[in-house]
C-alpha atoms as a PDB file:
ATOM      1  CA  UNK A   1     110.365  89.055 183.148  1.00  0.00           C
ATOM      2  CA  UNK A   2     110.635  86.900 186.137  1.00  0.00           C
ATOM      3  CA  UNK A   3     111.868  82.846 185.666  1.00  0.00           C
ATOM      4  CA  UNK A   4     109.913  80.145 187.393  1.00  0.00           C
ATOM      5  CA  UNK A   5     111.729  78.819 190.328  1.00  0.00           C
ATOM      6  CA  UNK A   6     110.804  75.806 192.533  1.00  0.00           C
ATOM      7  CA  UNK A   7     109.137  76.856 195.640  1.00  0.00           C
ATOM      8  CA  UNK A   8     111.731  74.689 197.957  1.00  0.00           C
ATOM      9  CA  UNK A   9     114.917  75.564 196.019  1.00  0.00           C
ATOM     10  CA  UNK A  10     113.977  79.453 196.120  1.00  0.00           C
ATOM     11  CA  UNK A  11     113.745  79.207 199.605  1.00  0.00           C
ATOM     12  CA  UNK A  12     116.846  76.653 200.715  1.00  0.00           C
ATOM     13  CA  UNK A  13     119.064  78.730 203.313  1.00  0.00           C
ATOM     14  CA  UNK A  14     116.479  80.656 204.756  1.00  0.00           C
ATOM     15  CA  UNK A  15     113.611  78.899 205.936  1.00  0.00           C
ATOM     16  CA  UNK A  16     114.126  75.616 204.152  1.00  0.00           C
ATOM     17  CA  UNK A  17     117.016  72.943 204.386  1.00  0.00           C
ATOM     18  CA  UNK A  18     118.485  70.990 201.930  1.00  0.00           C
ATOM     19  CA  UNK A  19     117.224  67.163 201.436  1.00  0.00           C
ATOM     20  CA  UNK A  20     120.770  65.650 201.746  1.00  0.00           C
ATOM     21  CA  UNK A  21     123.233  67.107 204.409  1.00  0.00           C
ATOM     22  CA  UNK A  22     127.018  66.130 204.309  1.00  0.00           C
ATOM     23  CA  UNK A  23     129.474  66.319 207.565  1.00  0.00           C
ATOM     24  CA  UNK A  24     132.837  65.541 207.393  1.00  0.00           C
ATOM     25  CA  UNK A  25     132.633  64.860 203.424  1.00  0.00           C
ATOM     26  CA  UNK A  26     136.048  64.575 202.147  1.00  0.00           C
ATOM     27  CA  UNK A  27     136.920  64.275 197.612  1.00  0.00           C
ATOM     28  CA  UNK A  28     133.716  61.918 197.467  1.00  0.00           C
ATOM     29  CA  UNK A  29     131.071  64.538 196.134  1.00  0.00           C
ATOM     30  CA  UNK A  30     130.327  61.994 192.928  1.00  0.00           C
ATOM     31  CA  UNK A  31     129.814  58.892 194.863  1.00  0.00           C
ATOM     32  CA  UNK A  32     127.649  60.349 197.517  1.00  0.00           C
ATOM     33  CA  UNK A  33     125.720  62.558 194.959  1.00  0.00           C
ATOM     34  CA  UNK A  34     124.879  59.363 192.923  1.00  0.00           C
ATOM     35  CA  UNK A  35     124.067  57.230 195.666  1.00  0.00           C
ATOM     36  CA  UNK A  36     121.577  59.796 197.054  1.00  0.00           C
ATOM     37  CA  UNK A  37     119.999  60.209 194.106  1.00  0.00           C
ATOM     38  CA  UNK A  38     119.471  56.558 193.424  1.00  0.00           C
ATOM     39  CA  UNK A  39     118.467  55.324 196.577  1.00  0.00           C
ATOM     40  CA  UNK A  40     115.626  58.346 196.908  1.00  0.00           C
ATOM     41  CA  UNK A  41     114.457  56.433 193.138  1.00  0.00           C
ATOM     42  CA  UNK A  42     114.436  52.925 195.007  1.00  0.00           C
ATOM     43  CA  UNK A  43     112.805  54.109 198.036  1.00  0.00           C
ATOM     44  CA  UNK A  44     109.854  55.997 196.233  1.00  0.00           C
ATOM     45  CA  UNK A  45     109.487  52.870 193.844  1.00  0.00           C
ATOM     46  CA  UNK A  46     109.469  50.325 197.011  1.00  0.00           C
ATOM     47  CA  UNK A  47     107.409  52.935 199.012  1.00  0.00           C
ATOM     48  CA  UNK A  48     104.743  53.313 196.575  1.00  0.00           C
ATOM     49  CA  UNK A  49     101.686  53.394 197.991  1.00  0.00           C
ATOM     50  CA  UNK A  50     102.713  53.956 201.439  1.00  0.00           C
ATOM     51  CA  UNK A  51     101.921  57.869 201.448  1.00  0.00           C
ATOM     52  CA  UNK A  52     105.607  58.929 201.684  1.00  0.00           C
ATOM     53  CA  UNK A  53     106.190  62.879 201.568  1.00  0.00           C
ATOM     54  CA  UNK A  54     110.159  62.456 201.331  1.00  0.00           C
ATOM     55  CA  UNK A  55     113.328  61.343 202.233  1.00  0.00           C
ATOM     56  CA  UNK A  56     116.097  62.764 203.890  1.00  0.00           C
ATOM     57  CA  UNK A  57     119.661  61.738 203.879  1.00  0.00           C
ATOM     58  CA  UNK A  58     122.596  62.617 206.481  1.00  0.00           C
ATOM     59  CA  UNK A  59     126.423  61.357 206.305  1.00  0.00           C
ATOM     60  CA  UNK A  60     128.819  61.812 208.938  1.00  0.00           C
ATOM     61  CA  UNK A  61     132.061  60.508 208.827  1.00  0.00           C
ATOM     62  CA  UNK A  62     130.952  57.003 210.683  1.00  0.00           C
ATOM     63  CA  UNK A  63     127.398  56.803 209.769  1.00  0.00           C
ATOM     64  CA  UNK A  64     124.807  57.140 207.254  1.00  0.00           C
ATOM     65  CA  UNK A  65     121.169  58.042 208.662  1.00  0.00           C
ATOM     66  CA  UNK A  66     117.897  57.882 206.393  1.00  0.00           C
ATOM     67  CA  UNK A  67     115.232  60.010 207.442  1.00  0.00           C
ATOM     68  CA  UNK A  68     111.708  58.730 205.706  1.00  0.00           C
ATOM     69  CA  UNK A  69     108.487  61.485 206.518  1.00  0.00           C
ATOM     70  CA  UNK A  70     104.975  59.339 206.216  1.00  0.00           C
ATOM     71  CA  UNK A  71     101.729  60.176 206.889  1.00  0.00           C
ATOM     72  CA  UNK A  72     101.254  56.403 208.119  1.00  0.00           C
ATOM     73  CA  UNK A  73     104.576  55.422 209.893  1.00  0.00           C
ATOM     74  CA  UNK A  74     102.505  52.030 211.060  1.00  0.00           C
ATOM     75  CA  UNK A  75     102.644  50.665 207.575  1.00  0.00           C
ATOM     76  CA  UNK A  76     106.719  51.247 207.304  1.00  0.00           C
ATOM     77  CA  UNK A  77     107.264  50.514 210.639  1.00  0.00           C
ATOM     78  CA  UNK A  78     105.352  47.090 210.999  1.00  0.00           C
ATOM     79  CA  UNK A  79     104.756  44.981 214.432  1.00  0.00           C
ATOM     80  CA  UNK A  80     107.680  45.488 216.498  1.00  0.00           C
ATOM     81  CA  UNK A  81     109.488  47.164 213.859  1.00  0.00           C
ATOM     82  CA  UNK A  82     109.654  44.342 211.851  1.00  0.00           C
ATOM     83  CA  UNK A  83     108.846  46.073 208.407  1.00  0.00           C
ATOM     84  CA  UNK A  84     111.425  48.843 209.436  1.00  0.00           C
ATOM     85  CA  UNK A  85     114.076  46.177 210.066  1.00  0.00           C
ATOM     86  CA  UNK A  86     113.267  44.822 206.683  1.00  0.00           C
ATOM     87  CA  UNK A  87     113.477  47.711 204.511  1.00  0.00           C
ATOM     88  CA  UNK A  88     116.300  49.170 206.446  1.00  0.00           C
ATOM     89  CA  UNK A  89     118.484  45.354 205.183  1.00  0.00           C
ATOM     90  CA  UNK A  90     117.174  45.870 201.701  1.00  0.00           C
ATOM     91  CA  UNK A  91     118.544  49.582 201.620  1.00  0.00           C
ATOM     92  CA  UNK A  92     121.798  48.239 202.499  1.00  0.00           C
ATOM     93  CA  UNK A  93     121.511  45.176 199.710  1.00  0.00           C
ATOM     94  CA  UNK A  94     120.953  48.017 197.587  1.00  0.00           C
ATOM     95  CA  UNK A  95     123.773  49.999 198.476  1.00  0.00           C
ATOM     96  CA  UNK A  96     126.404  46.762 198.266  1.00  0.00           C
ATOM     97  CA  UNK A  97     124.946  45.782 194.510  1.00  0.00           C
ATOM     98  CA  UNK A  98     125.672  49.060 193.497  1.00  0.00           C
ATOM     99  CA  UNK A  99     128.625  49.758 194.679  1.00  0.00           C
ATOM    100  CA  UNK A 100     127.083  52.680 196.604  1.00  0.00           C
ATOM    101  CA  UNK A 101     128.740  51.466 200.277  1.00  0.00           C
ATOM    102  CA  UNK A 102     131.331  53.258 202.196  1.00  0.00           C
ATOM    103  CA  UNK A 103     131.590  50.856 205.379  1.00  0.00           C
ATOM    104  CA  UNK A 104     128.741  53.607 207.116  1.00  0.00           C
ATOM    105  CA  UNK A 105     126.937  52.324 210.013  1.00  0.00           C
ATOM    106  CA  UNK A 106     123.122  52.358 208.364  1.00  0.00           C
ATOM    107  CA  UNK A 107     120.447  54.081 210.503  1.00  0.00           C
ATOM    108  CA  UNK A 108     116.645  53.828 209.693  1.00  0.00           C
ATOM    109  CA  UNK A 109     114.128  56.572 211.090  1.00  0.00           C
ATOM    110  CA  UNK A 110     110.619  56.871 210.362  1.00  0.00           C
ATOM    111  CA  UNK A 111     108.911  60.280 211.222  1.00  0.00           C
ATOM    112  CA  UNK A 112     105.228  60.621 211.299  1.00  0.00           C
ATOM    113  CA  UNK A 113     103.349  64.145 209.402  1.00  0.00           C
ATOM    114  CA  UNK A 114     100.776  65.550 211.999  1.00  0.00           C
ATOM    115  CA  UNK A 115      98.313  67.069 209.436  1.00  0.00           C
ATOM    116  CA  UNK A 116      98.680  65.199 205.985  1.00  0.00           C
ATOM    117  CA  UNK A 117      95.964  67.493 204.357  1.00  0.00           C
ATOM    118  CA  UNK A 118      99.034  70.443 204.876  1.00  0.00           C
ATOM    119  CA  UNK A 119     101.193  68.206 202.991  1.00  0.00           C
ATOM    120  CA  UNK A 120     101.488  69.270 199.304  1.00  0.00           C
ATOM    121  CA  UNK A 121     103.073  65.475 198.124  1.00  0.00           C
ATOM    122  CA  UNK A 122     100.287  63.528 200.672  1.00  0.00           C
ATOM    123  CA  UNK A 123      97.916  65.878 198.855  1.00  0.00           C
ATOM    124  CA  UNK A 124      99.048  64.989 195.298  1.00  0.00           C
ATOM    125  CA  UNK A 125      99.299  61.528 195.815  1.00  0.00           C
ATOM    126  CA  UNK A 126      95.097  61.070 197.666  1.00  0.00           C
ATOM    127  CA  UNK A 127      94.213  63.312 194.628  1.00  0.00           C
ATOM    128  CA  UNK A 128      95.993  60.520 192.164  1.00  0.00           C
ATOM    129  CA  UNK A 129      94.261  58.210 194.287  1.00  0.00           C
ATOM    130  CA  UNK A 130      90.926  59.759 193.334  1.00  0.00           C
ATOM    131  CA  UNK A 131      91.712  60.111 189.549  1.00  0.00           C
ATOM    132  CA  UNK A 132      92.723  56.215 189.026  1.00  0.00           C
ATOM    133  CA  UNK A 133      89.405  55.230 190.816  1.00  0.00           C
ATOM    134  CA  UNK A 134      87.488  57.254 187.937  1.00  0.00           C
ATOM    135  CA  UNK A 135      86.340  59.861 189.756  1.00  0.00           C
ATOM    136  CA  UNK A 136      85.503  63.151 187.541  1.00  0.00           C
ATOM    137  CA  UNK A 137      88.026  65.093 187.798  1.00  0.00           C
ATOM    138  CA  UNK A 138      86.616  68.421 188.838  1.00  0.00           C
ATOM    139  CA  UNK A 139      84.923  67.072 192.232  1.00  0.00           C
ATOM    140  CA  UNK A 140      88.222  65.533 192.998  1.00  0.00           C
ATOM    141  CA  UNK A 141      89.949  69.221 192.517  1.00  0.00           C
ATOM    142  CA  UNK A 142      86.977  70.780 194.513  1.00  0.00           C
ATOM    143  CA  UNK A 143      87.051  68.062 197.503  1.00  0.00           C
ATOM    144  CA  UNK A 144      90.622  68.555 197.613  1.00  0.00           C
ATOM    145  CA  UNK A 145      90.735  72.533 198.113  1.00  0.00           C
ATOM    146  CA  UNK A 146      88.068  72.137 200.326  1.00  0.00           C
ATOM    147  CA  UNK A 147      89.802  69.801 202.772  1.00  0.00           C
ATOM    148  CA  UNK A 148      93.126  71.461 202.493  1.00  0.00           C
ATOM    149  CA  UNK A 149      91.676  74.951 203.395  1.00  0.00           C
ATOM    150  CA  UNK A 150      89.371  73.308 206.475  1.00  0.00           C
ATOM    151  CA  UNK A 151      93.080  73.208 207.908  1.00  0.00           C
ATOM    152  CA  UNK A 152      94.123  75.086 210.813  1.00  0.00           C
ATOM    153  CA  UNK A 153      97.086  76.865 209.821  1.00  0.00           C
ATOM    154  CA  UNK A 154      96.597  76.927 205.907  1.00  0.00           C
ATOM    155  CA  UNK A 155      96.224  80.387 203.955  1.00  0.00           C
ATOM    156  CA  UNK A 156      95.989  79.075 200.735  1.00  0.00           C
ATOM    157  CA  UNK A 157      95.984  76.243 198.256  1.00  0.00           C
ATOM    158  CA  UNK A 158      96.198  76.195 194.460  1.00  0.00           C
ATOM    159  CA  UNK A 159      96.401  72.567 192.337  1.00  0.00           C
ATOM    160  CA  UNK A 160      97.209  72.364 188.661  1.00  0.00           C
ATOM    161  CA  UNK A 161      95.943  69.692 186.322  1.00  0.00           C
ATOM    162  CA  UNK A 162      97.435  68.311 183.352  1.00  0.00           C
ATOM    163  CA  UNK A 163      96.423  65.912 180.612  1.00  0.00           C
ATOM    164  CA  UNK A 164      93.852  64.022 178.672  1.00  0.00           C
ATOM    165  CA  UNK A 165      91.309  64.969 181.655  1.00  0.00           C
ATOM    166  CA  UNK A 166      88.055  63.075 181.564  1.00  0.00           C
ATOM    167  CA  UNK A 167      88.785  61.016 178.880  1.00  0.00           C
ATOM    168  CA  UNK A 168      89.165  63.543 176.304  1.00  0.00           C
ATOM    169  CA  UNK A 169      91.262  63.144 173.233  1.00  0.00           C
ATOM    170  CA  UNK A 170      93.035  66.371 173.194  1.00  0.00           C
ATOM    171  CA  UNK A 171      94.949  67.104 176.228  1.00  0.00           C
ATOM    172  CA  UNK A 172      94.428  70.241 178.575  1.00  0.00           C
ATOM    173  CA  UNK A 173      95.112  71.805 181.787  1.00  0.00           C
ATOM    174  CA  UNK A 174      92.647  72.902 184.610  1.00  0.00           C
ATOM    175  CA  UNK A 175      93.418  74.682 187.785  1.00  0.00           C
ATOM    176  CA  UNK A 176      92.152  75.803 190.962  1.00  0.00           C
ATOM    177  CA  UNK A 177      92.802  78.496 193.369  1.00  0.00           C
ATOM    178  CA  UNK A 178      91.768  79.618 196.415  1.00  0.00           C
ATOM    179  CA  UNK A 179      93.363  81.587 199.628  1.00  0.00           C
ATOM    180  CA  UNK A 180      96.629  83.365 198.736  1.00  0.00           C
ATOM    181  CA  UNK A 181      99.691  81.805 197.469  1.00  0.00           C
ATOM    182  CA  UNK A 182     102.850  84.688 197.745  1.00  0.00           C
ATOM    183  CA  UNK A 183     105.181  82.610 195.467  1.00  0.00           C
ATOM    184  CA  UNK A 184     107.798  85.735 195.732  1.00  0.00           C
ATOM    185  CA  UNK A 185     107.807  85.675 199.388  1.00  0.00           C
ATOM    186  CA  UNK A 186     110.851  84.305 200.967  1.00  0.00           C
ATOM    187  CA  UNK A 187     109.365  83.881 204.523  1.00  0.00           C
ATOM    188  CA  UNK A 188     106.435  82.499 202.665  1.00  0.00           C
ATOM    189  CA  UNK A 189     106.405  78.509 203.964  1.00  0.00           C
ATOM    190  CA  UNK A 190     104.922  77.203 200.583  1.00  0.00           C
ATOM    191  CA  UNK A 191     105.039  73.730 200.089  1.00  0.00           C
ATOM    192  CA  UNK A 192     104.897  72.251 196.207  1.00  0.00           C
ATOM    193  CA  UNK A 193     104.851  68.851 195.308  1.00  0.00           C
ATOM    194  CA  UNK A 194     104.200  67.004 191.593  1.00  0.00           C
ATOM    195  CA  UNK A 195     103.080  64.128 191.204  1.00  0.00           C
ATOM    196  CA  UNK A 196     101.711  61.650 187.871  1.00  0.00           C
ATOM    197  CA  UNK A 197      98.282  59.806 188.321  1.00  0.00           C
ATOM    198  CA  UNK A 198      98.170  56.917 185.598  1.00  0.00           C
ATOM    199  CA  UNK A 199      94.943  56.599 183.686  1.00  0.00           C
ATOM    200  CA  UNK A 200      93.897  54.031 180.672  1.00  0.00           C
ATOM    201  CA  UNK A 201      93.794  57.264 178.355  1.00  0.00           C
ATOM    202  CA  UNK A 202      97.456  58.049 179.811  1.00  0.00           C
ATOM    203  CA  UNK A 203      99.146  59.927 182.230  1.00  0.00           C
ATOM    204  CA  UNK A 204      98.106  62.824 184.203  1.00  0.00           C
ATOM    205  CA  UNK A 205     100.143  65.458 185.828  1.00  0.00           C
ATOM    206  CA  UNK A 206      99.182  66.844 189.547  1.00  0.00           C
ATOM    207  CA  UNK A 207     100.713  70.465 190.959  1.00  0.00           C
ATOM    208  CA  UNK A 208     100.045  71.116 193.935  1.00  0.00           C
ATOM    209  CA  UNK A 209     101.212  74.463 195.886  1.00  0.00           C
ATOM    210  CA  UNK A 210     100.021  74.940 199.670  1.00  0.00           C
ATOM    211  CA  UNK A 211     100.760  78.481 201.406  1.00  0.00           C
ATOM    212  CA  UNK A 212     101.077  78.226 205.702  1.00  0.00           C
ATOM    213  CA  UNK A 213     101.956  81.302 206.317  1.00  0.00           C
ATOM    214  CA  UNK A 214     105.008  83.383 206.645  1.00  0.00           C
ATOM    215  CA  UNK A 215     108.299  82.059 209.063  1.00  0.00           C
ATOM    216  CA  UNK A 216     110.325  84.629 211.280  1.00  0.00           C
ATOM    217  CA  UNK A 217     113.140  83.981 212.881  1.00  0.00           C
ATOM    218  CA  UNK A 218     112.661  83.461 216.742  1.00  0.00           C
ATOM    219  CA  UNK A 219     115.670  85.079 217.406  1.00  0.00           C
ATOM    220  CA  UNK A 220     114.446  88.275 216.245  1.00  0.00           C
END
């Protein structure tokens, strides 16, 4: 029998990249490992709300550049950069109080997503949206698919459901499928994201997987 593997981690090397790149790392694997780890939890906490899809994180050997991918760069960004400017000081306050520094020269970039409805964590996150405003939870799973599969580009969505959903005392799961997902597909670019929407009755889990068709290399 096959084992479940993460979309993005099944596909690093090939037609994915990993989240944190390293140049010119030298015996400091621990310290940068931690400190990547916890500054992703204090941006996504500080970010919340903002419709952030992730963060990326390069070192070199002089400085340290944080890439942040938004569906509404205005928001982070502020007048004049202001905001940006802001957030970019706090993330080094961060970094001093825990001991997380190196002396890198901080950098601050702020890239904007084209089609948000293609994005499987922008998806997740208007669908948790949807849920915390009461809506029933089945038109919120159909309007979803719907606008995800009006994309250009998108072959197929599927979003899983977990929880007390509607209200109901004994949790369950509900999910919804349409176009083609080829999870075992290597070229396959299938974004996943999950995501928790927060309820009075408790928390709900969202999946979401979006297929947009298969990568070849250029080259070839």
């Amino acid at each position: 029998m096959s084992h479940t593997v993460h979309p993005y981690s099944h596909r690093l090397g090939t037609i994915r990249d990993w989240k944190s790149r390293w140049f010119a790392v030298n015996s400091k694997y621990r310290e940068f490992l931690k400190g990547d780890i916890l500054l992703r939890e204090h941006l996504e906490k500080k970010l919340k709300g903002m419709y952030v899809s992730g963060v990326e994180i390069e070192r070199g050997a002089k400085t340290i550049r944080v890439v942040i991918t938004t569906s509404r760069p205005g928001i982070i960004i502020g007048r004049n950069g202001e905001s940006a400017e802001k957030l970019r000081k706090d993330i080094n306050t961060f970094l001093n109080r825990n001991k997380l520094s190196t002396g890198q020269e901080l950098k601050l970039d702020v890239e904007e997503i084209k089609s948000p409805e293609s994005n499987a964590m922008i998806v997740a996150m208007l669908m948790a949206e949807g849920l915390e405003k009461r809506m029933p939870f089945r038109r919120v799973m159909k309007q979803t698919v719907e606008k995800v599969m009006a994309n250009r580009g998108v072959e197929g969505v599927k979003i899983y459901l977990g929880g007390r959903l509607g209200g109901a005392d004994m949790a369950r799961s509900e999910t919804l499928k349409k176009g083609r997902i080829p999870l075992q597909t290597i070229r396959a670019d299938i974004d996943y994201a999950e995501y928790r929407a927060t309820i009075p009755q408790g928390d709900l889990g969202i999946k979401v997987w979006i297929y947009r068709g298969e990568i070849f290399n250029k080259e070839k």
